[in-house]
C-alpha atoms as a PDB file:
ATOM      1  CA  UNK A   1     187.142  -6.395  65.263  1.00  0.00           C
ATOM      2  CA  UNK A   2     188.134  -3.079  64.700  1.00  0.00           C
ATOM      3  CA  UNK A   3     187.653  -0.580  67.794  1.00  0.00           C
ATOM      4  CA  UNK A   4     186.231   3.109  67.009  1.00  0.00           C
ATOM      5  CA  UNK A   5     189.184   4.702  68.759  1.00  0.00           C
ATOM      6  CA  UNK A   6     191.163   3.114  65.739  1.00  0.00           C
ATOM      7  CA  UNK A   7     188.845   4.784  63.072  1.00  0.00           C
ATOM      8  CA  UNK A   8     189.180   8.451  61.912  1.00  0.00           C
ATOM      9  CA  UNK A   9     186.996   9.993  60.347  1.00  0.00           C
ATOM     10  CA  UNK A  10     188.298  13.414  58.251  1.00  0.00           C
ATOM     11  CA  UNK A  11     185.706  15.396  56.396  1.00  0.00           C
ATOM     12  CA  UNK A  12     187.686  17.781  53.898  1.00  0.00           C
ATOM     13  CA  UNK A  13     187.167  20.691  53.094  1.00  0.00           C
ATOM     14  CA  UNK A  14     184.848  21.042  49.528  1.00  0.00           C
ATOM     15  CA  UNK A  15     185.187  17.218  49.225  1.00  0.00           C
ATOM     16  CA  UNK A  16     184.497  13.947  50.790  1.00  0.00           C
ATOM     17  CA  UNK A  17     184.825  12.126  53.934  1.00  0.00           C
ATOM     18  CA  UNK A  18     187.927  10.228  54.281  1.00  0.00           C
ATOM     19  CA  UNK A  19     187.448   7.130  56.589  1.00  0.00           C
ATOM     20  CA  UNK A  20     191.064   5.335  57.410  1.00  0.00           C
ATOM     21  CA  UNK A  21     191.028   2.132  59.517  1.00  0.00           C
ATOM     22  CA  UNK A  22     193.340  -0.595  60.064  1.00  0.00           C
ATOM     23  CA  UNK A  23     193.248  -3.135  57.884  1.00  0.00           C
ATOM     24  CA  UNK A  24     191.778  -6.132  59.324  1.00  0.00           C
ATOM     25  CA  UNK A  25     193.224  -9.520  59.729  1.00  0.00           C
ATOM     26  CA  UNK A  26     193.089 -11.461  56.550  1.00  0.00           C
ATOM     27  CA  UNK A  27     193.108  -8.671  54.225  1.00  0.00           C
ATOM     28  CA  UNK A  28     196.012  -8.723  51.530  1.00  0.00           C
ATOM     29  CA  UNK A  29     198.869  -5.996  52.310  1.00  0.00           C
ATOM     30  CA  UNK A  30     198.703  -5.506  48.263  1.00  0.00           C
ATOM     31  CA  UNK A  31     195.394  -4.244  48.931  1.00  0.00           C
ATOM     32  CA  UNK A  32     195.993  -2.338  52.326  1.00  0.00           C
ATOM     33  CA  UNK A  33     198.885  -0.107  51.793  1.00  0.00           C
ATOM     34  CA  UNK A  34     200.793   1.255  55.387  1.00  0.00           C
ATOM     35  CA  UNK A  35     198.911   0.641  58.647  1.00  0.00           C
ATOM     36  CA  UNK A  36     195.494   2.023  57.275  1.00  0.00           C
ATOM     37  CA  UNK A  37     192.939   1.815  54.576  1.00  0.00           C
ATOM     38  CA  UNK A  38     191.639   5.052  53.372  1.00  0.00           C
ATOM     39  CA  UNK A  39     188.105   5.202  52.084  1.00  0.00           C
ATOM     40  CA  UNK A  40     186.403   8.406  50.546  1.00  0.00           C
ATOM     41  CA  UNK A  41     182.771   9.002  50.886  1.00  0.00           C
ATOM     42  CA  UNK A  42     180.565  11.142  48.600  1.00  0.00           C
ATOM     43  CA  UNK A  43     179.310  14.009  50.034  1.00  0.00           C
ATOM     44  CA  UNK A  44     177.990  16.184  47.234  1.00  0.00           C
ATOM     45  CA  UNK A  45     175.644  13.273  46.670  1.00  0.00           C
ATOM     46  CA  UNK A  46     176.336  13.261  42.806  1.00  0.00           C
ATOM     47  CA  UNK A  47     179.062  10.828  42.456  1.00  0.00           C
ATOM     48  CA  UNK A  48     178.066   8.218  39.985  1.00  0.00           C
ATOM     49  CA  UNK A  49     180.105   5.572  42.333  1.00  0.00           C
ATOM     50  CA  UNK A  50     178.193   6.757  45.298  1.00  0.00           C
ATOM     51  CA  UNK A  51     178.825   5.829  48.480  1.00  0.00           C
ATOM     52  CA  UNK A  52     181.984   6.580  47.189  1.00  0.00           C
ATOM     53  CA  UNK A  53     183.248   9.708  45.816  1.00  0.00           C
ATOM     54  CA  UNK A  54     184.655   9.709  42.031  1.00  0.00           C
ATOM     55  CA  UNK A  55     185.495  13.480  42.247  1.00  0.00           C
ATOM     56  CA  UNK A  56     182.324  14.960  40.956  1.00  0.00           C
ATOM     57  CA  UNK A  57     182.137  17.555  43.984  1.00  0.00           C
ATOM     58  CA  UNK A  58     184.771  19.359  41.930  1.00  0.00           C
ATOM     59  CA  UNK A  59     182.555  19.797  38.783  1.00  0.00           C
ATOM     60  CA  UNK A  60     179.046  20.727  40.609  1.00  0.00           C
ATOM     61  CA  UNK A  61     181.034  23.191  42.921  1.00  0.00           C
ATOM     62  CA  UNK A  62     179.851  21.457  46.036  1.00  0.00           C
ATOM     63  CA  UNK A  63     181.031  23.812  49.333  1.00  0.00           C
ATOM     64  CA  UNK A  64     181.644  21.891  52.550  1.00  0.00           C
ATOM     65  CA  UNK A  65     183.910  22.851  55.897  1.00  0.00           C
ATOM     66  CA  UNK A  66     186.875  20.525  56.552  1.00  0.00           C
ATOM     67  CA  UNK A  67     186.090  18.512  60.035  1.00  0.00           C
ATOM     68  CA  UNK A  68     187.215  15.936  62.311  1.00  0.00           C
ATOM     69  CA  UNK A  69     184.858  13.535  62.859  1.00  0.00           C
ATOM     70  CA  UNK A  70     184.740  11.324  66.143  1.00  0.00           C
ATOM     71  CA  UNK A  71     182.622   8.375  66.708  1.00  0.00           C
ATOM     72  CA  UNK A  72     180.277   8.049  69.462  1.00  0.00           C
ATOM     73  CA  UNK A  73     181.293   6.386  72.171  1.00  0.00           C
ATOM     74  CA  UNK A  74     179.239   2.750  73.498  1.00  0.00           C
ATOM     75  CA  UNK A  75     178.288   2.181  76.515  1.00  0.00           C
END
């Protein structure tokens, strides 16, 4: 299991939200370059791959900030 202080969470700027975690145990290191595994969110919401982004946000002119994002902590 992957703990949330391991995930990050990077929203960029005019784009999408980057989520890097480590890869898991069983996953193949072919498939999980370096020590994380970088996944980018749509978040224009008119990416034809959505949930994740194919670079559409460039095309509609979708405006964002940059942030970085934390997960709530459990209790």
């Amino acid at each position: 299991m992957v703990a949330k202080n391991d995930v990050r969470l990077t929203a960029y700027r005019d784009g999408p939200l980057l989520v890097r975690a480590p890869a898991t145990e069983g996953e193949s290191a072919l498939a999980a370059p370096g020590p994380r595994r970088p996944v980018a969110l749509c978040r224009c919401g008119k990416s034809r791959l959505w949930p994740t982004c194919d670079g559409t946000h460039k095309l509609v002119g979708f405006r964002a900030p940059a942030a970085e994002l934390r997960l709530p902590e459990s209790d």
